[in-house]
C-alpha atoms as a PDB file:
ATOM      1  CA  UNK A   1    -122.886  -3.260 161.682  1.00  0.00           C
ATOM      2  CA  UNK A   2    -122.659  -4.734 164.888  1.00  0.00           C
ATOM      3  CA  UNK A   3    -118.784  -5.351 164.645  1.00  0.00           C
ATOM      4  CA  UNK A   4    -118.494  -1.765 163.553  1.00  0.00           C
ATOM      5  CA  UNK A   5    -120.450  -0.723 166.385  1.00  0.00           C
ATOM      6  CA  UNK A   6    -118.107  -2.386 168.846  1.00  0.00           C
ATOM      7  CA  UNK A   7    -115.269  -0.789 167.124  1.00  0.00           C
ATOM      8  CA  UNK A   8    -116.727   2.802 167.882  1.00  0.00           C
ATOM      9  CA  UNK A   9    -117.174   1.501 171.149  1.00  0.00           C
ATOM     10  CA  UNK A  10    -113.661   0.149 171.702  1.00  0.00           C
ATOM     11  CA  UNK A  11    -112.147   3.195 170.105  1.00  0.00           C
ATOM     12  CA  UNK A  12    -114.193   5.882 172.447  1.00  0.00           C
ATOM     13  CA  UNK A  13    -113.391   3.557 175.263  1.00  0.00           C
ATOM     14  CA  UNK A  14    -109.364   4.059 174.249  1.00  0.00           C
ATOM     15  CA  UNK A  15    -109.855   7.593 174.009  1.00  0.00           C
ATOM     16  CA  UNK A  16    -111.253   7.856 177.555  1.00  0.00           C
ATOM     17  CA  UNK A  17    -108.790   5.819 179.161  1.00  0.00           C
ATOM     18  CA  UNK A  18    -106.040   7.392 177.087  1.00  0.00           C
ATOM     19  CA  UNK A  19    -107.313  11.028 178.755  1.00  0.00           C
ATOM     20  CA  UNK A  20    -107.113   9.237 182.399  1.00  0.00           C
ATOM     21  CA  UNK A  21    -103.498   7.923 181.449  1.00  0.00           C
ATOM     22  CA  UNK A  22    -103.046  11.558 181.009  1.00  0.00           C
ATOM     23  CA  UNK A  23    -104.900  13.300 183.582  1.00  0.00           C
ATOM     24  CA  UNK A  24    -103.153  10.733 186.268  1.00  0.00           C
ATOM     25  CA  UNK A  25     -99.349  11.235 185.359  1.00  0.00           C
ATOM     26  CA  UNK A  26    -100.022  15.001 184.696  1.00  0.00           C
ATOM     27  CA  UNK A  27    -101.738  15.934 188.005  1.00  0.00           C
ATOM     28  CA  UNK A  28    -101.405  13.072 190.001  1.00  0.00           C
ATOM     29  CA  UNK A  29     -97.280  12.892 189.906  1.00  0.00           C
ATOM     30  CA  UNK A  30     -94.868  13.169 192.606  1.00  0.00           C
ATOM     31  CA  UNK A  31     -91.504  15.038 190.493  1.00  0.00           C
ATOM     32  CA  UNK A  32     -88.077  14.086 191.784  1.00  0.00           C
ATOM     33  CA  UNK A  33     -85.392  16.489 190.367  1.00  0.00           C
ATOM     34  CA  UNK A  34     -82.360  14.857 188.905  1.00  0.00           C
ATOM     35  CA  UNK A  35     -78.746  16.790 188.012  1.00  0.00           C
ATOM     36  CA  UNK A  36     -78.705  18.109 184.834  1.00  0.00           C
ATOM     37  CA  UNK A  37     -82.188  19.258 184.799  1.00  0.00           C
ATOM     38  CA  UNK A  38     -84.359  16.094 184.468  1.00  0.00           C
ATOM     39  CA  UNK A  39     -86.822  14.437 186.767  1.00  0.00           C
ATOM     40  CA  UNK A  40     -88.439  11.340 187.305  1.00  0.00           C
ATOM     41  CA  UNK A  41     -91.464  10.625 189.152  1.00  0.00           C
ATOM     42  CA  UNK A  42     -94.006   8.418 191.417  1.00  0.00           C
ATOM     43  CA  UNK A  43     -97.218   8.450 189.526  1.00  0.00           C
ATOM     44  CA  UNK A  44    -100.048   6.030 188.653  1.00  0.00           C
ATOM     45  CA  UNK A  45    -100.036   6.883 185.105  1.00  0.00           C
ATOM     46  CA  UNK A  46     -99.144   2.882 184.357  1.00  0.00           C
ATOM     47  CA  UNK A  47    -101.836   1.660 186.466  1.00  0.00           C
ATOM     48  CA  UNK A  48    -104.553   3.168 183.517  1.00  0.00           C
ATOM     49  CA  UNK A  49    -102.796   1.298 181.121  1.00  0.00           C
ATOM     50  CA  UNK A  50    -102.582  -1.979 182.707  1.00  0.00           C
ATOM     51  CA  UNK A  51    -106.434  -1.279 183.452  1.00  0.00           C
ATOM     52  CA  UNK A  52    -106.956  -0.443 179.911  1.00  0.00           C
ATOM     53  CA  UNK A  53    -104.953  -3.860 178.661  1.00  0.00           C
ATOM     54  CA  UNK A  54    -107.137  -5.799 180.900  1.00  0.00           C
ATOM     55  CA  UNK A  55    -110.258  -3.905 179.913  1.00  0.00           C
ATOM     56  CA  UNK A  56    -109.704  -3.444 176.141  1.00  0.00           C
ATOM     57  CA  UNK A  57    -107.306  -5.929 175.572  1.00  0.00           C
ATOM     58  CA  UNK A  58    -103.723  -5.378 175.174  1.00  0.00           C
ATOM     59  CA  UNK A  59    -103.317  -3.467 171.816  1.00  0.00           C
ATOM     60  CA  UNK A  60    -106.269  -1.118 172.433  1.00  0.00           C
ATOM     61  CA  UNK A  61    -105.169  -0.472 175.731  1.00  0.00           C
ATOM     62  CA  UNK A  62    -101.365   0.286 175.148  1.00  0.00           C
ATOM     63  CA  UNK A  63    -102.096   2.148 172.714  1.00  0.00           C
ATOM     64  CA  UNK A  64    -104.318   4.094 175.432  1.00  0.00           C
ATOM     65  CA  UNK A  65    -101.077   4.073 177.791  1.00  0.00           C
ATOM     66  CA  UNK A  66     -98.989   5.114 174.697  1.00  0.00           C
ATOM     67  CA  UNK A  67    -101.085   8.084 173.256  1.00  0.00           C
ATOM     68  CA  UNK A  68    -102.066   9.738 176.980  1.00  0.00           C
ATOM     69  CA  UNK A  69     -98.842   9.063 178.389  1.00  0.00           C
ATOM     70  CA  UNK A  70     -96.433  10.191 175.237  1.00  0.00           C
ATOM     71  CA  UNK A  71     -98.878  13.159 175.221  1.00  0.00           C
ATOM     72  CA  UNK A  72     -98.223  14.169 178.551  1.00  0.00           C
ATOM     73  CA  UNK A  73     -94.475  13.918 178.337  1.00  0.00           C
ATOM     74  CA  UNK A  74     -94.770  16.005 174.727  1.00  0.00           C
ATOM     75  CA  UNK A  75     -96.742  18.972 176.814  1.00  0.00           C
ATOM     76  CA  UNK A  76     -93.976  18.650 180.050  1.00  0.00           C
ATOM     77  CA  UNK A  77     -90.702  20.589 178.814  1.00  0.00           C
ATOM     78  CA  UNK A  78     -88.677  17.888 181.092  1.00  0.00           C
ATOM     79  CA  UNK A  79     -90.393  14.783 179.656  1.00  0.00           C
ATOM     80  CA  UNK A  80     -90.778  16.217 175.889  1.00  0.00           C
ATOM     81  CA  UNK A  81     -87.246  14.510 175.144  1.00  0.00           C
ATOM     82  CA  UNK A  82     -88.546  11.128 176.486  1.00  0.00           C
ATOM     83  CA  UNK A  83     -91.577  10.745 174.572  1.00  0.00           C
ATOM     84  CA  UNK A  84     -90.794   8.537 171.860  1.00  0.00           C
ATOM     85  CA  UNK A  85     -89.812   6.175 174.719  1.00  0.00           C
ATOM     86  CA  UNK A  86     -92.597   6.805 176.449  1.00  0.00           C
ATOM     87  CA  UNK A  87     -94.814   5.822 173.567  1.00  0.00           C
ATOM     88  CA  UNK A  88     -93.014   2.565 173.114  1.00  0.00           C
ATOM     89  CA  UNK A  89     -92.870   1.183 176.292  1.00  0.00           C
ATOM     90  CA  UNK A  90     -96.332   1.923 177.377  1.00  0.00           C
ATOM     91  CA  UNK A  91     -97.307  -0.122 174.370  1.00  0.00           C
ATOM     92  CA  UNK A  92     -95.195  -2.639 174.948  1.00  0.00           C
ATOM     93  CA  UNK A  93     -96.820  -2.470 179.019  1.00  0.00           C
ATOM     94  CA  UNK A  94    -100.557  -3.035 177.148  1.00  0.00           C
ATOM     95  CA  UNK A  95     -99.270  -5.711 174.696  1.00  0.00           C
ATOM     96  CA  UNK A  96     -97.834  -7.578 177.442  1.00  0.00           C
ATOM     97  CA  UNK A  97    -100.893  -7.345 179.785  1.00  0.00           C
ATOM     98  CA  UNK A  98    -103.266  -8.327 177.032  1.00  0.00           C
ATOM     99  CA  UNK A  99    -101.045 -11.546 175.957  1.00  0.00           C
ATOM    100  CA  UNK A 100    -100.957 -12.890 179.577  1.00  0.00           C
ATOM    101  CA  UNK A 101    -104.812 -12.290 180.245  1.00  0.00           C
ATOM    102  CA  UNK A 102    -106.395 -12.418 177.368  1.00  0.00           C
ATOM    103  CA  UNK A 103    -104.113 -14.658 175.205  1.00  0.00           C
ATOM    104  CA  UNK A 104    -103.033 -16.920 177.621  1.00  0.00           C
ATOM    105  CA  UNK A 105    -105.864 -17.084 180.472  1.00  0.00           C
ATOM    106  CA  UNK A 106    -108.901 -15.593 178.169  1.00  0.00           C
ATOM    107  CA  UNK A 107    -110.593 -13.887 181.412  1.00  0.00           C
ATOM    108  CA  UNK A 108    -113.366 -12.091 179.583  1.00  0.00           C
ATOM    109  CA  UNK A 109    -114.199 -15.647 178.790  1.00  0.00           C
ATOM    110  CA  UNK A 110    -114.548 -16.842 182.610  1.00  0.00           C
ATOM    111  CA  UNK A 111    -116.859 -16.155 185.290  1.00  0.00           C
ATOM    112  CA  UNK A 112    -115.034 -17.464 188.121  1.00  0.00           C
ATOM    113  CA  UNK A 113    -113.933 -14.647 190.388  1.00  0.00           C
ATOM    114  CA  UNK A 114    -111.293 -16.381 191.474  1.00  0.00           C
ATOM    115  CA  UNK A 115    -109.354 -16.619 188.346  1.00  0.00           C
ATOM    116  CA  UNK A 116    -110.278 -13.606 187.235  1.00  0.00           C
ATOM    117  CA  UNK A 117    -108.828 -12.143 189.906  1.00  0.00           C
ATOM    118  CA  UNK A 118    -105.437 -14.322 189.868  1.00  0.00           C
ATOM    119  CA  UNK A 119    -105.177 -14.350 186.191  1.00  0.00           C
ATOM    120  CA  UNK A 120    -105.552 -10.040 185.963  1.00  0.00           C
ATOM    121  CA  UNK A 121    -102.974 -10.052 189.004  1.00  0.00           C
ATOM    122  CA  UNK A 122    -100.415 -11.909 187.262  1.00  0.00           C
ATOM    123  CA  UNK A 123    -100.971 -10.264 183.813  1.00  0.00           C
ATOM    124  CA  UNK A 124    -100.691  -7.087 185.879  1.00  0.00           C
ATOM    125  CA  UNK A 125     -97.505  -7.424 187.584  1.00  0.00           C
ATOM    126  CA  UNK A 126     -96.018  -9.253 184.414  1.00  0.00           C
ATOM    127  CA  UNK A 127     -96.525  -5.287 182.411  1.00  0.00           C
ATOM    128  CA  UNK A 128     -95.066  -3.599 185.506  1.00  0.00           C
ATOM    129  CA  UNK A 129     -92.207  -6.140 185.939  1.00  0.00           C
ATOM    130  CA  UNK A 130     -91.216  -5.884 182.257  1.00  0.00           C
ATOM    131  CA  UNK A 131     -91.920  -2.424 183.014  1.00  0.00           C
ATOM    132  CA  UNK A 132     -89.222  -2.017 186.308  1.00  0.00           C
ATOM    133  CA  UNK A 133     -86.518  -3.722 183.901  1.00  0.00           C
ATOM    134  CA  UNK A 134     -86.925  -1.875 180.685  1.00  0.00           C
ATOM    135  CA  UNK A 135     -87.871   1.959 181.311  1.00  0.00           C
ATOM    136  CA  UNK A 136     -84.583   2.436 183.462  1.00  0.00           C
ATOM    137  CA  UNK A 137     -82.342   0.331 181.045  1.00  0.00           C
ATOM    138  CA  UNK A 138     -84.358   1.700 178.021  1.00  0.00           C
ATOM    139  CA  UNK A 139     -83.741   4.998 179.849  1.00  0.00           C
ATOM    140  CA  UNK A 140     -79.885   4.877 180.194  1.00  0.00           C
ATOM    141  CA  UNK A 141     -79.479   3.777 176.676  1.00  0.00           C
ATOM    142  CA  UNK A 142     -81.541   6.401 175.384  1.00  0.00           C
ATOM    143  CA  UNK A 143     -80.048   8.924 177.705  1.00  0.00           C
ATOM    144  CA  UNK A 144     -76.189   8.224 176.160  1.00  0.00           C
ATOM    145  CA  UNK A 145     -76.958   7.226 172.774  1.00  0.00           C
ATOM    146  CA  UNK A 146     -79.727   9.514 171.650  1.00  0.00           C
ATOM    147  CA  UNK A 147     -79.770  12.345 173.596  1.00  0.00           C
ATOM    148  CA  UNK A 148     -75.690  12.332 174.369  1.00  0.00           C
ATOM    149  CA  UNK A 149     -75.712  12.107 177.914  1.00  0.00           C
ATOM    150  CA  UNK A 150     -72.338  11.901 179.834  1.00  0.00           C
ATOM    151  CA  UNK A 151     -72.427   8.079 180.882  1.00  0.00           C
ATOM    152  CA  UNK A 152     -72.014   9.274 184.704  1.00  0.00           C
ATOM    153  CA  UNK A 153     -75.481  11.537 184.427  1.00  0.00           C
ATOM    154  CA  UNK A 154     -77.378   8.833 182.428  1.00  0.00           C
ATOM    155  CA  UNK A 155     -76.483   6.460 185.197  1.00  0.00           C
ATOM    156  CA  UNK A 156     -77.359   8.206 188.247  1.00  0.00           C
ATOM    157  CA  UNK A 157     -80.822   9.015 186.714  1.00  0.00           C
ATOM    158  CA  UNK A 158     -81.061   5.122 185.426  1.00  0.00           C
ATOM    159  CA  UNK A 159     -80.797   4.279 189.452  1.00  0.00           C
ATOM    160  CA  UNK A 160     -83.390   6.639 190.630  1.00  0.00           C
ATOM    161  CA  UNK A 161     -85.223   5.845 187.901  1.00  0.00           C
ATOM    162  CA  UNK A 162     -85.217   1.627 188.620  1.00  0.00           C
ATOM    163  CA  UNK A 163     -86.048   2.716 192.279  1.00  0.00           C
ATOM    164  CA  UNK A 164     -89.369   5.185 191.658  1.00  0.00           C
ATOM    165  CA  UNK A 165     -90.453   2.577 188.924  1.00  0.00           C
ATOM    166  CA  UNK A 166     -90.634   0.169 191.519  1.00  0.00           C
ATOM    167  CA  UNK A 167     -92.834   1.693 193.282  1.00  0.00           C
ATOM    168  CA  UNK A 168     -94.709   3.373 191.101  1.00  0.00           C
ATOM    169  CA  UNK A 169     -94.659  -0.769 189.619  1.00  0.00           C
ATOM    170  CA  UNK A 170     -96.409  -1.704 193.302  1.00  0.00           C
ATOM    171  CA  UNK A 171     -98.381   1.353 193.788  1.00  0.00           C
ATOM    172  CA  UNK A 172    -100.145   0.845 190.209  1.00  0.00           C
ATOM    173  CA  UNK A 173    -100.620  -3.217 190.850  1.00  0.00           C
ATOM    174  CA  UNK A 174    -102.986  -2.181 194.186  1.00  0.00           C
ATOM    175  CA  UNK A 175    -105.163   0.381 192.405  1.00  0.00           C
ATOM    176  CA  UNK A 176    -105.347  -1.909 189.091  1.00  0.00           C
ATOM    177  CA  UNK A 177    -106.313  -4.880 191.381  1.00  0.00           C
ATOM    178  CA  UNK A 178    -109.042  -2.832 192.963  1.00  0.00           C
ATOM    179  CA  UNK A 179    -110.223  -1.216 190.067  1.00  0.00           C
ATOM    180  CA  UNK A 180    -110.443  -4.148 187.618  1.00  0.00           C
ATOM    181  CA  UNK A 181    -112.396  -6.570 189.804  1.00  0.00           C
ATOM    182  CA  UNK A 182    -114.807  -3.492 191.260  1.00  0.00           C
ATOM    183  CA  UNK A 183    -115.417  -2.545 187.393  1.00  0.00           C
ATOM    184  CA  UNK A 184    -115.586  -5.497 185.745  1.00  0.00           C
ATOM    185  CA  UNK A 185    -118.812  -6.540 187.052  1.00  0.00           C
ATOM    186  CA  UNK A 186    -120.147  -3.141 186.160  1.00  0.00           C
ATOM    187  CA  UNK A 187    -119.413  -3.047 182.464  1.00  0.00           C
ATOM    188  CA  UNK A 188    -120.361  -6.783 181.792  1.00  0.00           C
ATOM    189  CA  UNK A 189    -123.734  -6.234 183.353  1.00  0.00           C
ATOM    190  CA  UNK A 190    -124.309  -2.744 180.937  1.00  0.00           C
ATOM    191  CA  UNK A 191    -122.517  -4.676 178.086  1.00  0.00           C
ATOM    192  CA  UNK A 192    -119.812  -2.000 177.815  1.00  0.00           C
ATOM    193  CA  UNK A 193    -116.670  -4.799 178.385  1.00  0.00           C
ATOM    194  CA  UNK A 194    -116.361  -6.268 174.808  1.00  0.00           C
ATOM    195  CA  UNK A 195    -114.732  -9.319 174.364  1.00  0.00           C
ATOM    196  CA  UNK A 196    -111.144  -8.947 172.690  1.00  0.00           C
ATOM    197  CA  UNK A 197    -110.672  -9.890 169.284  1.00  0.00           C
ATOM    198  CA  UNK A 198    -107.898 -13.086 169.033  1.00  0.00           C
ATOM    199  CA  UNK A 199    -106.673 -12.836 165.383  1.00  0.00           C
ATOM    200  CA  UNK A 200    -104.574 -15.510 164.550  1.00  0.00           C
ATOM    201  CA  UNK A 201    -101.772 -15.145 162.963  1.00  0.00           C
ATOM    202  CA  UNK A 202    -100.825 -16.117 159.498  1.00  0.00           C
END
């Protein structure tokens, strides 16, 4: 019962941060017009899924990033296209995220502060770096391939694109660092931060 219970818990706590992954690249988006009638955008959207990876651990929370982030591009008639990629990479963001802090340095199982703090900084910018180097390439692949995008369009959007993930990338690691070590405390002293589950693999 009680692993079921945590289960409920994990999954509400998905849903919620999947609605702020959401909320924050819908509303809280800066949209850069690009030729040909696409965009891209400074937004914080990746900063909820990095917090959600670090929270949740890193399949619960890219599949937060994925699901509230593919559903925003799906409801944007410039994004709708992009969605599938969307979905993937923000996965990929959590997966990442969760392997470096929860796989590697197990910081739900420390209480130093210290490490904590430099383990959930480096697991943070290693999901935003992968994330700098694959949306734009991802992007421009996608773009030609898929879509059938002259290769002159798909690469002037791929540039733009590397640039505003950048700092979207530096923007998000701030706000994650601050929000992560400010919460954290929080939800271990109400008992709401559950300790990922490490299956092993057969």
């Amino acid at each position: 019962m009680e692993k079921r219970n945590q289960t409920v818990i994990k999954l509400a706590q998905t849903a919620l941060l999947a609605a702020l992954c959401y909320v924050s690249f819908t509303y809280l988006q800066i949209k850069i017009p690009m030729p040909g009638g696409d965009a891209t955008s400074i937004h914080i959207g990746n900063a909820f899924c990095v917090l959600a990876a670090l929270l949740l651990g890193g399949f619960y929370g890219g599949l937060a990033g994925a699901i509230g982030m593919g559903i925003a591009d799906i409801m944007d008639p410039i994004y709708i296209t992009g969605a599938p990629k969307t979905f993937l990479l923000k996965l990929c963001i959590g997966l990442i995220v969760g392997l470096v802090a929860h796989r590697i340095a197990r910081i739900n199982e420390s209480s130093d502060k210290k490490y904590v703090w430099k383990w959930s900084l480096i697991a943070t910018i290693a999901g935003l770096g992968f994330n700098v180097i694959a949306d734009p390439l991802a992007g421009y692949f996608y773009k030609m391939y898929i879509l059938g995008q002259p290769q002159q369009m798909a690469e002037v959007l791929a540039k733009w694109s590397t640039a505003a993930t950048f700092v979207n990338a530096v923007i998000s690691t701030v706000l994650v660092g601050a929000m992560y070590n400010a919460l954290r405390p929080v939800l271990l002293r109400s008992g709401l931060l559950l300790k990922p589950e490490h299956k092993k693999i057969a």
